[in-house]
N, C-alpha and C. Protein backbone atom coordinates (compact mmCIF):
# COMPACT_ATOMS: atom_id res chain seq x y z
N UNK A 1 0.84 -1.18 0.00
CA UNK A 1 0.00 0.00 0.00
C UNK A 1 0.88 1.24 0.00
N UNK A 2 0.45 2.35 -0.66
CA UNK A 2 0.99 3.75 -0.83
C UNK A 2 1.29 4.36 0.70
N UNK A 3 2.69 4.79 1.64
CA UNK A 3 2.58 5.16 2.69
C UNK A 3 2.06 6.48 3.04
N UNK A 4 1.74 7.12 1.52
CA UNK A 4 0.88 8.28 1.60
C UNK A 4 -0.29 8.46 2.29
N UNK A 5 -1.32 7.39 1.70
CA UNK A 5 -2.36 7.11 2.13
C UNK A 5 -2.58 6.45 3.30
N UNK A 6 -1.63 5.97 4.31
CA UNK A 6 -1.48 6.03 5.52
C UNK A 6 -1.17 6.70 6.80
N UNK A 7 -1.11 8.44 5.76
CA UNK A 7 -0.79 9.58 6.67
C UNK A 7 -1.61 9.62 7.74
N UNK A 8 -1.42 9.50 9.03
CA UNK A 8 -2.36 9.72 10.42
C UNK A 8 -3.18 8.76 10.50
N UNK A 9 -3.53 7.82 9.84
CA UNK A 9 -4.39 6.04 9.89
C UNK A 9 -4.08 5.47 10.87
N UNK A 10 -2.77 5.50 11.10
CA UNK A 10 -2.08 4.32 11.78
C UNK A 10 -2.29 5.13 13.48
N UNK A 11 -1.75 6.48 13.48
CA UNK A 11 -2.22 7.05 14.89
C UNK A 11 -3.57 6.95 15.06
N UNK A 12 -4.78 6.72 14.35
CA UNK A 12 -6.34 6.94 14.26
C UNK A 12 -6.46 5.61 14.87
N UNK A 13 -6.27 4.44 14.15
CA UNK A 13 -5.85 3.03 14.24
C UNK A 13 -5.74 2.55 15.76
N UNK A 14 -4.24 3.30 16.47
CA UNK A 14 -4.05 3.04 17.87
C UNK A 14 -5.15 3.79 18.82
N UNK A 15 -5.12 4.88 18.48
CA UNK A 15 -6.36 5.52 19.15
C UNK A 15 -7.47 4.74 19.72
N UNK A 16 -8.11 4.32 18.51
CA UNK A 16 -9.46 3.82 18.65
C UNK A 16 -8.78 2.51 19.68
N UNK A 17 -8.00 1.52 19.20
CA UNK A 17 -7.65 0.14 20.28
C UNK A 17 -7.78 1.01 21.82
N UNK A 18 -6.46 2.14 21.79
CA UNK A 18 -6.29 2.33 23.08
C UNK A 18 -7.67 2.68 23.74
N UNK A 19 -8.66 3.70 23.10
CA UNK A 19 -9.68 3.91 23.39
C UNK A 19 -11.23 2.59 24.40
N UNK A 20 -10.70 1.41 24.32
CA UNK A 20 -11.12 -0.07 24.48
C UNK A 20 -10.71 0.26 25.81
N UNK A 21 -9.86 0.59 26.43
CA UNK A 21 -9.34 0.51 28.02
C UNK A 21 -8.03 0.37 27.52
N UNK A 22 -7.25 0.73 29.07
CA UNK A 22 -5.68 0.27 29.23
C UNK A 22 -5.24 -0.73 28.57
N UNK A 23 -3.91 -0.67 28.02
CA UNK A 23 -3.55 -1.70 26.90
C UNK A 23 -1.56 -1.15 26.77
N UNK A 24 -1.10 -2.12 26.64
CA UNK A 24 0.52 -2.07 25.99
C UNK A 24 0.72 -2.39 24.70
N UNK A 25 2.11 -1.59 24.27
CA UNK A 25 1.89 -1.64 22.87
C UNK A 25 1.70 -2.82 22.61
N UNK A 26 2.92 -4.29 22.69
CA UNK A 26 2.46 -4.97 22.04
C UNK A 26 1.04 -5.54 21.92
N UNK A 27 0.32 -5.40 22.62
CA UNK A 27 -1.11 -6.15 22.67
C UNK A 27 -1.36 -4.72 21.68
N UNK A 28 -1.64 -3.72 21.39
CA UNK A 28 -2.05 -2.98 20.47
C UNK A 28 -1.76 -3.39 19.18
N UNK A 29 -0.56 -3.61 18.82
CA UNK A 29 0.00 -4.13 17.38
C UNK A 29 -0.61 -5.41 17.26
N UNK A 30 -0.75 -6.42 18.10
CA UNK A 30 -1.35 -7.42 18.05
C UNK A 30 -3.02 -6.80 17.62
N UNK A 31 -3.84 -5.96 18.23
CA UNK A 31 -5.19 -6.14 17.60
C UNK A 31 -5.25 -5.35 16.95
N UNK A 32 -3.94 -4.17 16.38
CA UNK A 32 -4.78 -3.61 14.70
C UNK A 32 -4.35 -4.77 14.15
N UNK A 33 -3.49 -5.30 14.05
CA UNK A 33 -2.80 -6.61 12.97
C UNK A 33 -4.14 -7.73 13.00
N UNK A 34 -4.83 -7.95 14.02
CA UNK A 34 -6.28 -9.11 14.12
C UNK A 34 -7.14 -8.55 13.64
N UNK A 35 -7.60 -7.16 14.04
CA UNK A 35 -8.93 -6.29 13.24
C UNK A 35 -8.67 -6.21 11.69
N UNK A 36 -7.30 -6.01 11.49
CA UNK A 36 -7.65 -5.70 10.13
C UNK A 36 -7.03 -6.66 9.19
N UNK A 37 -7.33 -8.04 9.77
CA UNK A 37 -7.28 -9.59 9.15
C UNK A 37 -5.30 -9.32 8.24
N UNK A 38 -4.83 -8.52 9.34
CA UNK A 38 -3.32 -8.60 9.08
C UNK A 38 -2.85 -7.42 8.08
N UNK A 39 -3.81 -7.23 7.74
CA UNK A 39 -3.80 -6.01 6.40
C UNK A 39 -2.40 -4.85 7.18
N UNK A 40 -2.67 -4.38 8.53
CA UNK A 40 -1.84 -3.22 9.05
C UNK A 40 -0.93 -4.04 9.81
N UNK A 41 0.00 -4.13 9.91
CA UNK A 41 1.37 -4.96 10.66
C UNK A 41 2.01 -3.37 11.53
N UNK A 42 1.61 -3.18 13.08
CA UNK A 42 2.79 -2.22 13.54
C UNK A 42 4.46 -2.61 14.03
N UNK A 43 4.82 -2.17 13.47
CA UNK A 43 6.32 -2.87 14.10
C UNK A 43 6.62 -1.81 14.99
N UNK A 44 7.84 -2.62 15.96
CA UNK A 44 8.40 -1.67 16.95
C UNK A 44 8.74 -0.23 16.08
N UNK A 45 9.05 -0.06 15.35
CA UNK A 45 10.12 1.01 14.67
C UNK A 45 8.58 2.14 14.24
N UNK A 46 7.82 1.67 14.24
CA UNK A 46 6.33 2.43 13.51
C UNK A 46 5.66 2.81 14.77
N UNK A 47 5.53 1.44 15.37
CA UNK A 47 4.31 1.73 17.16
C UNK A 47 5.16 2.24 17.78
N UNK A 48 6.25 2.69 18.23
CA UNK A 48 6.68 2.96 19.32
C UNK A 48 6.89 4.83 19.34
N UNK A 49 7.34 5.05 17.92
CA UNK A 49 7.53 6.50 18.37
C UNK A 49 5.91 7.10 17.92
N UNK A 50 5.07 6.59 16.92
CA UNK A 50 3.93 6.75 17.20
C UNK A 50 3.32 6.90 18.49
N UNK A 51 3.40 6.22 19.49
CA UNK A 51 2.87 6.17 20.69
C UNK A 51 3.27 7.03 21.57
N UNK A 52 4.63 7.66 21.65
CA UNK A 52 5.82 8.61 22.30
C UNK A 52 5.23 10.34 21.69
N UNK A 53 4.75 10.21 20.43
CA UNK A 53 4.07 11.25 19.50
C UNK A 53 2.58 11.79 19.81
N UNK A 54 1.95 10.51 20.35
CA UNK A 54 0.51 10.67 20.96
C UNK A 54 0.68 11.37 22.43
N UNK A 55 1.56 10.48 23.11
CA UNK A 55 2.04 10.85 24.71
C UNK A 55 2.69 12.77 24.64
N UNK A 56 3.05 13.01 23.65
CA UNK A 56 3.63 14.15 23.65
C UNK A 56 2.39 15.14 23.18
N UNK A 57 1.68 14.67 22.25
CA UNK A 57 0.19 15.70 22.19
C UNK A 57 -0.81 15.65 22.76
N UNK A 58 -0.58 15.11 24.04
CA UNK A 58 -1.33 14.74 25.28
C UNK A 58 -2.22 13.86 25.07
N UNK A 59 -2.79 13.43 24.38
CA UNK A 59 -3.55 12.68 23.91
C UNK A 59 -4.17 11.26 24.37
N UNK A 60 -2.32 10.71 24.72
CA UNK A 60 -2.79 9.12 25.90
C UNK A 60 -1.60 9.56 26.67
N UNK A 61 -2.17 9.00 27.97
CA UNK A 61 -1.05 9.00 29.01
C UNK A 61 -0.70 7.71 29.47
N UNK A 62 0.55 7.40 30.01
CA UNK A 62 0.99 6.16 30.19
C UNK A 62 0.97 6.46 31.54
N UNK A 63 1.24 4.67 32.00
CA UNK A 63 1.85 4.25 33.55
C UNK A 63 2.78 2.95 33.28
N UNK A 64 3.49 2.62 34.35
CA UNK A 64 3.87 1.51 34.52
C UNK A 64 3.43 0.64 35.41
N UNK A 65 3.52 -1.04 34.89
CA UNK A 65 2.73 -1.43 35.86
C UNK A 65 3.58 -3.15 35.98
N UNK A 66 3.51 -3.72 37.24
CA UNK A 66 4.05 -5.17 36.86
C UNK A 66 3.18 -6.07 36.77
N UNK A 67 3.55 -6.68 35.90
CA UNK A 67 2.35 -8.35 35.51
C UNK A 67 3.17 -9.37 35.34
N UNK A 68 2.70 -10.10 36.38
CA UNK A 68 3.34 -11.33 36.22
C UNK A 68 5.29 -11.16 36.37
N UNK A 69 5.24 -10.47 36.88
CA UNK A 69 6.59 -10.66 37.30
C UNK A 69 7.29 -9.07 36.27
N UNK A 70 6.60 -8.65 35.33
CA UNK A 70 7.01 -8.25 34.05
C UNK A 70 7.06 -6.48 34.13
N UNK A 71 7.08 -5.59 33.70
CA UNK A 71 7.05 -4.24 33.71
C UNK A 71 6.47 -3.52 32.07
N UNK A 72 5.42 -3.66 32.34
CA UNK A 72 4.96 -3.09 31.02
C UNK A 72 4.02 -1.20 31.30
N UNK A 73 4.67 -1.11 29.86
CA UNK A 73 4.08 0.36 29.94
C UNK A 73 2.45 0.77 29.18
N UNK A 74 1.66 1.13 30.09
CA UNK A 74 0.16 0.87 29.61
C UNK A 74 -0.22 2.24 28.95
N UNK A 75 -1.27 2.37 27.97
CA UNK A 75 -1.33 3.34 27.38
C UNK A 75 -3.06 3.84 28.16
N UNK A 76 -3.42 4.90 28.05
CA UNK A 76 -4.76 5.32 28.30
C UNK A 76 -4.92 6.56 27.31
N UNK A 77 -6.22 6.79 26.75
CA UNK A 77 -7.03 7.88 26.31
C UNK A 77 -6.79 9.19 27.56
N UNK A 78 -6.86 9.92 27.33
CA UNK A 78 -6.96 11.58 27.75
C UNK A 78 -8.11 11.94 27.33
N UNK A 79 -8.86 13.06 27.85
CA UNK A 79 -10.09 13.80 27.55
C UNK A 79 -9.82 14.00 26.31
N UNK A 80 -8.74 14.66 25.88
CA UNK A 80 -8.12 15.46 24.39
C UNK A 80 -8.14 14.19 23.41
N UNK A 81 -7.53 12.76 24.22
CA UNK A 81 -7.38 11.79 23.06
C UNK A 81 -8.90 11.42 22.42
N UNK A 82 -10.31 11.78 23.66
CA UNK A 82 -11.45 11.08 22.91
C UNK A 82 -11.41 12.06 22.22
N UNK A 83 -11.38 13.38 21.73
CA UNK A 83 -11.87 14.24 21.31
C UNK A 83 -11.13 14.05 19.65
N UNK A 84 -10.15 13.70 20.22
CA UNK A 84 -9.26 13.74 18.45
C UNK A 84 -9.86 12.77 18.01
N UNK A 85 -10.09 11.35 18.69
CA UNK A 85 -10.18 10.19 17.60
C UNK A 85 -11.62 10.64 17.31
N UNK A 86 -12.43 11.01 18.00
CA UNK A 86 -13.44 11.12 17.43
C UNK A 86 -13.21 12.22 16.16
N UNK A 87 -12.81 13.16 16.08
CA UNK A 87 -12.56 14.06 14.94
C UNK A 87 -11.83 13.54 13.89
N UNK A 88 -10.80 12.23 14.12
CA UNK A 88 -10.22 11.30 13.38
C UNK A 88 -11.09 11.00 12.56
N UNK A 89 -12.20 9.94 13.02
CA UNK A 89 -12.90 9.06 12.54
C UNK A 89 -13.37 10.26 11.79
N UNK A 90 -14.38 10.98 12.03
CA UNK A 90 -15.47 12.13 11.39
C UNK A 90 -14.81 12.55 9.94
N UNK A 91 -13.40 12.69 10.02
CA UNK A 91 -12.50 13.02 8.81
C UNK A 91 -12.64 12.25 7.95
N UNK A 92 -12.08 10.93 8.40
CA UNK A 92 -12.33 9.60 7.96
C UNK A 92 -12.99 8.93 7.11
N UNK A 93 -14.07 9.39 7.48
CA UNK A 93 -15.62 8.94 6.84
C UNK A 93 -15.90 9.57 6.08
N UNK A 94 -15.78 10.99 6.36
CA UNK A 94 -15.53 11.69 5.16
C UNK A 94 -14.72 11.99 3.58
N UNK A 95 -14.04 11.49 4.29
CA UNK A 95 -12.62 10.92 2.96
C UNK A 95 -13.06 9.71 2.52
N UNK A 96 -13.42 8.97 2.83
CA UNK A 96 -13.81 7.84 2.46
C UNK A 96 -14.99 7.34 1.48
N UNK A 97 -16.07 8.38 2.26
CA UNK A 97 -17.23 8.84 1.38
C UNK A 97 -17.16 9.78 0.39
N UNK A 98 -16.00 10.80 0.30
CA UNK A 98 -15.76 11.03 -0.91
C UNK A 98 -15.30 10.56 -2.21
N UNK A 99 -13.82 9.18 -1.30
CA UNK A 99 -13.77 8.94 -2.48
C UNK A 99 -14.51 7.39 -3.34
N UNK A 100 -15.58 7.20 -2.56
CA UNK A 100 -16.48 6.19 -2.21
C UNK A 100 -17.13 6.61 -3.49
N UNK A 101 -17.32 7.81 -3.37
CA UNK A 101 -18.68 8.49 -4.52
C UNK A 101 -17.94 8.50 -5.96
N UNK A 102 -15.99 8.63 -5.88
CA UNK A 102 -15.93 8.91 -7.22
C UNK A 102 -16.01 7.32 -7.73
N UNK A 103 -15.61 6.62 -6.62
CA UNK A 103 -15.00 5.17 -7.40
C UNK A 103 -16.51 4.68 -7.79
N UNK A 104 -17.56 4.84 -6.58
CA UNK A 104 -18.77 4.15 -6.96
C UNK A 104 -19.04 2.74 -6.70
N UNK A 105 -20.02 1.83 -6.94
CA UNK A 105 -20.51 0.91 -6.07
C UNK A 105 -20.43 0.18 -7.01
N UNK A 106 -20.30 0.36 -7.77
CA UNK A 106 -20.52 -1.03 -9.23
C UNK A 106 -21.66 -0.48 -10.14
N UNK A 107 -22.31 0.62 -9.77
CA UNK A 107 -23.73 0.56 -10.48
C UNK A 107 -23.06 1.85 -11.45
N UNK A 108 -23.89 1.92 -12.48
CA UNK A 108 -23.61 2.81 -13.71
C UNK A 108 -24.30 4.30 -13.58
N UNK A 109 -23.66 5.10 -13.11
CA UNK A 109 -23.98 6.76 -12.96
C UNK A 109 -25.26 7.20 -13.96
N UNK A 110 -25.92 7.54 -13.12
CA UNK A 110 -26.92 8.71 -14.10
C UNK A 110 -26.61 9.80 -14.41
N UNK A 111 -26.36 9.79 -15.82
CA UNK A 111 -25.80 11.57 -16.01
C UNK A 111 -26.92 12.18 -16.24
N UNK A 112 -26.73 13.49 -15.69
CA UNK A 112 -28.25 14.32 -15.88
C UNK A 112 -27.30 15.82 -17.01
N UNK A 113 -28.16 15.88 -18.10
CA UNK A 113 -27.41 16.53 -19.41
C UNK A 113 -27.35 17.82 -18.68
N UNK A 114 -26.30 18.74 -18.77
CA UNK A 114 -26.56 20.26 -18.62
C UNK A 114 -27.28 20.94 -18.91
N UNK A 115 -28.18 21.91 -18.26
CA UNK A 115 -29.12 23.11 -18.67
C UNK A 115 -28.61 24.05 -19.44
């Protein structure tokens, strides 16, 4: 896929997971990679400063926490983070439905002749 057309997807992407409750990256990369039947793969080198990028526009805030013996760093939504993904998505749909309308559904356009 074009990494153009992945401009801000992939932060929209984590958003919405983190948005589910507390979560660490890898379990994040793990369910965009399951939601989207593998289609989005995050690797460390992509999720991580992504996530450092969100934490810096306040967006999710982290903690640390131990499990199982382990030290993982958990991500959470911010007031600001529901507010973006929701403005994410709204964009989204919009882009989508635009270019939804040029590509079209399969069915054959009615042209209506000029006045």
């Amino acid at each position: 896929m074009d990494s153009r057309l992945l401009s801000g997807a992939v932060e929209m992407l984590m958003l919405e997971v983190i948005s589910h409750g507390r979560t660490y990256g890898y379990e994040i990369s793990q369910t965009v990679d399951s939601r989207s039947n593998g289609y989005f793969s995050l690797k460390e080198g992509s999720l991580y400063p992504a996530l450092h990028r969100l934490e810096q526009q306040k967006l999710v805030k982290s903690s640390w926490h131990e499990v199982e013996g382990r030290r993982r760093k958990y991500y959470e939504l911010t007031s600001a983070g529901i507010k973006a993904l929701d403005a994410k998505k709204q964009e989204w749909q919009a882009f989508a439905s635009g270019i939804q309308g040029v590509l079209g559904d399969g069915q054959s356009a009615t042209v209506v002749p000029a006045v």
